[in-house]
C-alpha atoms as a PDB file:
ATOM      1  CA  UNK A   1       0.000   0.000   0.000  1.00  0.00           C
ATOM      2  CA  UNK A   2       1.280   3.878  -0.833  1.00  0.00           C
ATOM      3  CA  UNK A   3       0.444   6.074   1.562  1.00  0.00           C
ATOM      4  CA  UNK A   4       0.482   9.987   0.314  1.00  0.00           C
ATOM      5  CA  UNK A   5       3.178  12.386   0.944  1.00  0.00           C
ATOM      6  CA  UNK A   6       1.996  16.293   1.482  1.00  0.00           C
ATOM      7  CA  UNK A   7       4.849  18.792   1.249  1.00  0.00           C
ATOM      8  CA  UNK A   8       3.645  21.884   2.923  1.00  0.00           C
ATOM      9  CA  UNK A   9       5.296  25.204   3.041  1.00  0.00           C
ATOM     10  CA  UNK A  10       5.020  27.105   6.588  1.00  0.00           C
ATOM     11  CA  UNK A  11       2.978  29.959   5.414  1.00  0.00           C
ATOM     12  CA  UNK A  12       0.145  26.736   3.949  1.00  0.00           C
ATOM     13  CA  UNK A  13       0.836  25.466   7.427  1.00  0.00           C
ATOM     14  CA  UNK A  14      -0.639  28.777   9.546  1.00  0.00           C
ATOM     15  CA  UNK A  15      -3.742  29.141   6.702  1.00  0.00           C
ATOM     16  CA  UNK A  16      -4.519  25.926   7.893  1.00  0.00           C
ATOM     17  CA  UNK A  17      -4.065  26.229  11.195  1.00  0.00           C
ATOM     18  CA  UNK A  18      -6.253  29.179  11.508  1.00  0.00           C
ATOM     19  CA  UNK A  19      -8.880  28.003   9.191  1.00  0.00           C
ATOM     20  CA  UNK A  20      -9.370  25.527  11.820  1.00  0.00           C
ATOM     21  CA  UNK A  21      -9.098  27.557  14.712  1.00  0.00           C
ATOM     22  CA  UNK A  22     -11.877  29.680  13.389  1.00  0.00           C
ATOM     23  CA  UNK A  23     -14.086  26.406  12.745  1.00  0.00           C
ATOM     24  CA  UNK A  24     -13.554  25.266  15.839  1.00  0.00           C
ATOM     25  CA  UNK A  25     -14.204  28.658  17.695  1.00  0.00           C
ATOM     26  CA  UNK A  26     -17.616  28.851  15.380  1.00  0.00           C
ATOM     27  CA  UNK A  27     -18.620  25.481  16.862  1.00  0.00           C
ATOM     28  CA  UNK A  28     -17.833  26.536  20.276  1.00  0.00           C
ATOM     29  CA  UNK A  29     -19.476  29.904  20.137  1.00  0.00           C
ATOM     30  CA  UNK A  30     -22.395  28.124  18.232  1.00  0.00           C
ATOM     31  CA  UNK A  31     -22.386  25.014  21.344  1.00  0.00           C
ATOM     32  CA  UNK A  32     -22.404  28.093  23.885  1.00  0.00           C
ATOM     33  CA  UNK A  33     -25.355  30.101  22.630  1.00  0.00           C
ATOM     34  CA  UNK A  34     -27.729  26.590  22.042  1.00  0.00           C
ATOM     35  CA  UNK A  35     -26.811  26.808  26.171  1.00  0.00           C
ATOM     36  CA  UNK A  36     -29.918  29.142  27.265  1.00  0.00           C
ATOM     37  CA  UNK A  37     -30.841  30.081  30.789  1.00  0.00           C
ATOM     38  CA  UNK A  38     -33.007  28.425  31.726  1.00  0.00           C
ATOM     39  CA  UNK A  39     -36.129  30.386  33.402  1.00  0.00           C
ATOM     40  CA  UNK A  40     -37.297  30.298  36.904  1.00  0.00           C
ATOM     41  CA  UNK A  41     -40.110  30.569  38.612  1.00  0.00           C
ATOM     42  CA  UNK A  42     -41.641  32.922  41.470  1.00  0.00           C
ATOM     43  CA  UNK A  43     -40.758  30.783  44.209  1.00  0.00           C
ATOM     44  CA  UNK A  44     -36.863  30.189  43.056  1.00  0.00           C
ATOM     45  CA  UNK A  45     -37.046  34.133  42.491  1.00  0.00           C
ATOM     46  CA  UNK A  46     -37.913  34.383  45.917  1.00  0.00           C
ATOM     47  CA  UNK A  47     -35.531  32.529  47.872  1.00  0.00           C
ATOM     48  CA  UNK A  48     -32.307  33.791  45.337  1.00  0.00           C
ATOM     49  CA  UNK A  49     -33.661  37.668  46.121  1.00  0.00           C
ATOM     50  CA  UNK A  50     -34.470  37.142  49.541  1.00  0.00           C
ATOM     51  CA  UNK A  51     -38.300  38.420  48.915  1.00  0.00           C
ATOM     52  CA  UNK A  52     -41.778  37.293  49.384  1.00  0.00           C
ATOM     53  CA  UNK A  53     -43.736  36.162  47.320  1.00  0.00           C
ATOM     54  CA  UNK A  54     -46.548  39.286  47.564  1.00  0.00           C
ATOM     55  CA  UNK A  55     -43.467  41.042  47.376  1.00  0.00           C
ATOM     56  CA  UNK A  56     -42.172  40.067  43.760  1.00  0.00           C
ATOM     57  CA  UNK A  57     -45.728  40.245  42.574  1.00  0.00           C
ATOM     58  CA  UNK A  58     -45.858  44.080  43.578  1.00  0.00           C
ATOM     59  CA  UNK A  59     -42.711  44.470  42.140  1.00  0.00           C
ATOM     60  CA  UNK A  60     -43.895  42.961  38.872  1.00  0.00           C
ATOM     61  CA  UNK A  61     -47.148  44.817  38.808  1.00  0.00           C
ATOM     62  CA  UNK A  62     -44.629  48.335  39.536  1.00  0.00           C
ATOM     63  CA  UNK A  63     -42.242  47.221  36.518  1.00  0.00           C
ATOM     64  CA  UNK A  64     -39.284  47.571  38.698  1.00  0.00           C
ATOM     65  CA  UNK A  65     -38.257  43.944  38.133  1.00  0.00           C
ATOM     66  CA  UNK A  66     -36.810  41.994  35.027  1.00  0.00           C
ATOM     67  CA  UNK A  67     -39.563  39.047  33.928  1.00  0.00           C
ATOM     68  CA  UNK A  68     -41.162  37.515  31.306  1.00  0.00           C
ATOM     69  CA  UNK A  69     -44.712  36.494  31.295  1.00  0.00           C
ATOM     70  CA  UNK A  70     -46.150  33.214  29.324  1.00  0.00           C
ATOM     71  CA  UNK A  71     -50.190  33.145  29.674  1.00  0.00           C
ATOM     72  CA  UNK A  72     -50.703  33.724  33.880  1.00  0.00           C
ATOM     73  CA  UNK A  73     -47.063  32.722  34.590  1.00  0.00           C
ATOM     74  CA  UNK A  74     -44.091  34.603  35.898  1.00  0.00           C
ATOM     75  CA  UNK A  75     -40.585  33.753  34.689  1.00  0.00           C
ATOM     76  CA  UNK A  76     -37.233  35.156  35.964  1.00  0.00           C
ATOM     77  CA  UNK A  77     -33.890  34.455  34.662  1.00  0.00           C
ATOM     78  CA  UNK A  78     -31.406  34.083  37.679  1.00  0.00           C
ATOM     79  CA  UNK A  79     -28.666  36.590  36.126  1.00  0.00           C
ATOM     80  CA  UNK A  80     -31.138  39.336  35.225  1.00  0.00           C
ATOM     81  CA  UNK A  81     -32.551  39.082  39.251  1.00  0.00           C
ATOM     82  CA  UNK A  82     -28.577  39.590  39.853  1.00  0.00           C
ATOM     83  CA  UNK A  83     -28.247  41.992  37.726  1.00  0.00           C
ATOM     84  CA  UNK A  84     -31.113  44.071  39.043  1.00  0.00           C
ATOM     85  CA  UNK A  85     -29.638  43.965  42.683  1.00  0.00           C
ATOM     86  CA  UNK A  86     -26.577  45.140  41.671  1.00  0.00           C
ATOM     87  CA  UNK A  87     -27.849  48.114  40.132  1.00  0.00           C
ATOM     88  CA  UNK A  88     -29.358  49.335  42.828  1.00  0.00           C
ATOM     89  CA  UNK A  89     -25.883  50.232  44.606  1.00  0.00           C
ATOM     90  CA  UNK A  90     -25.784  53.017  46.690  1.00  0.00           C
ATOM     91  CA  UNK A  91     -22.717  55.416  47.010  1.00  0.00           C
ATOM     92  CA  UNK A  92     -21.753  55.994  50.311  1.00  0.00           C
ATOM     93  CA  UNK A  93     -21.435  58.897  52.796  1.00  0.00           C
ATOM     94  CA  UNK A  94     -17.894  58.928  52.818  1.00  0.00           C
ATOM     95  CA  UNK A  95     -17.197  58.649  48.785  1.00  0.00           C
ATOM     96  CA  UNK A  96     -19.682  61.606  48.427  1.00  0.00           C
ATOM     97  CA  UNK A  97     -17.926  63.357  50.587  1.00  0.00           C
ATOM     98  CA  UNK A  98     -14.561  62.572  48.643  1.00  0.00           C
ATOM     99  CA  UNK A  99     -16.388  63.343  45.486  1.00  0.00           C
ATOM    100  CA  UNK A 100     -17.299  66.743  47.016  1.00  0.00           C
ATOM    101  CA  UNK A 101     -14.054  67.457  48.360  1.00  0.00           C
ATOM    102  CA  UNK A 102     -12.029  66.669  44.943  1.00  0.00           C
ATOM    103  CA  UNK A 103     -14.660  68.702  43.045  1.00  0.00           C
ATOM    104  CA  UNK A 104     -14.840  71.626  45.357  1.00  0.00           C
ATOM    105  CA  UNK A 105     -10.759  71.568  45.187  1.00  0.00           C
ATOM    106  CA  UNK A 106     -10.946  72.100  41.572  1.00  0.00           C
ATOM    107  CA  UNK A 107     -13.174  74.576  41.475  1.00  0.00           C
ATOM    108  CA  UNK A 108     -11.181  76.423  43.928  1.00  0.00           C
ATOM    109  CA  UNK A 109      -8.141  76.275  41.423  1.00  0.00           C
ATOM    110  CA  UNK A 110      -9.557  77.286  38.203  1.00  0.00           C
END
C-alpha cells in the first residue's frame, strides 16, 4: 500500500491552522449560545432575592423587576434578578464626601 506524501510550506501550514481555529471557535461559540438560561419561577425568584412572594408580585405589577410572562405565569432568569440587585448600589457617605471634596478643590483652582 502507498500512503500519500503532502509537502507543505510554513505559510500553507498557519492558513490551515487558523482556518481551523476559526471552525472550531464557530462550533464553540455556536455550542455556547444553544446553552440558554433556563427560566425560573416565582418561588426560586424568591428565595435567590431574599423576597416574598406578595413582594415580587408588587414588584412585577410596579415594573421595577426583570420578567417575562407566558399566559398567567411569571418567569425570571437568575442573572437578570442579579443583575437588578446590583444596580441598585448606593454610594456611600464617605465617597460623596470625597467626590465633594475633589470637586470643590478644583473649582477652587480654576
Amino acid at each position: 500500500m502507498n500512503t500519500p506524501f503532502f509537502m507543505f510550506s510554513e505559510d500553507q501550514i498557519q492558513d490551515f491552522a487558523n482556518k481551523m481555529y476559526e471552525r472550531a471557535k464557530a462550533s464553540f461559540e455556536s455550542q455556547e449560545g444553544a446553552q440558554q438560561e433556563v427560566p425560573i419561577l416565582i418561588d426560586d425568584a424568591a428565595k435567590i432575592i431574599n423576597l416574598t412572594k406578595p413582594t415580587i408580585y408588587g414588584l412585577v405589577h410596579k415594573n421595577k423587576i426583570p420578567y417575562r410572562k407566558k399566559g398567567k405565569r411569571l418567569y425570571f432568569l437568575k442573572s437578570e434578578l442579579i443583575a437588578w440587585i446590583n444596580s441598585g448600589k448606593r454610594t456611600s457617605k464617605a465617597t460623596l464626601n470625597e467626590k465633594v471634596d475633589d470637586f470643590l478643590f478644583k473649582k477652587r483652582f480654576q
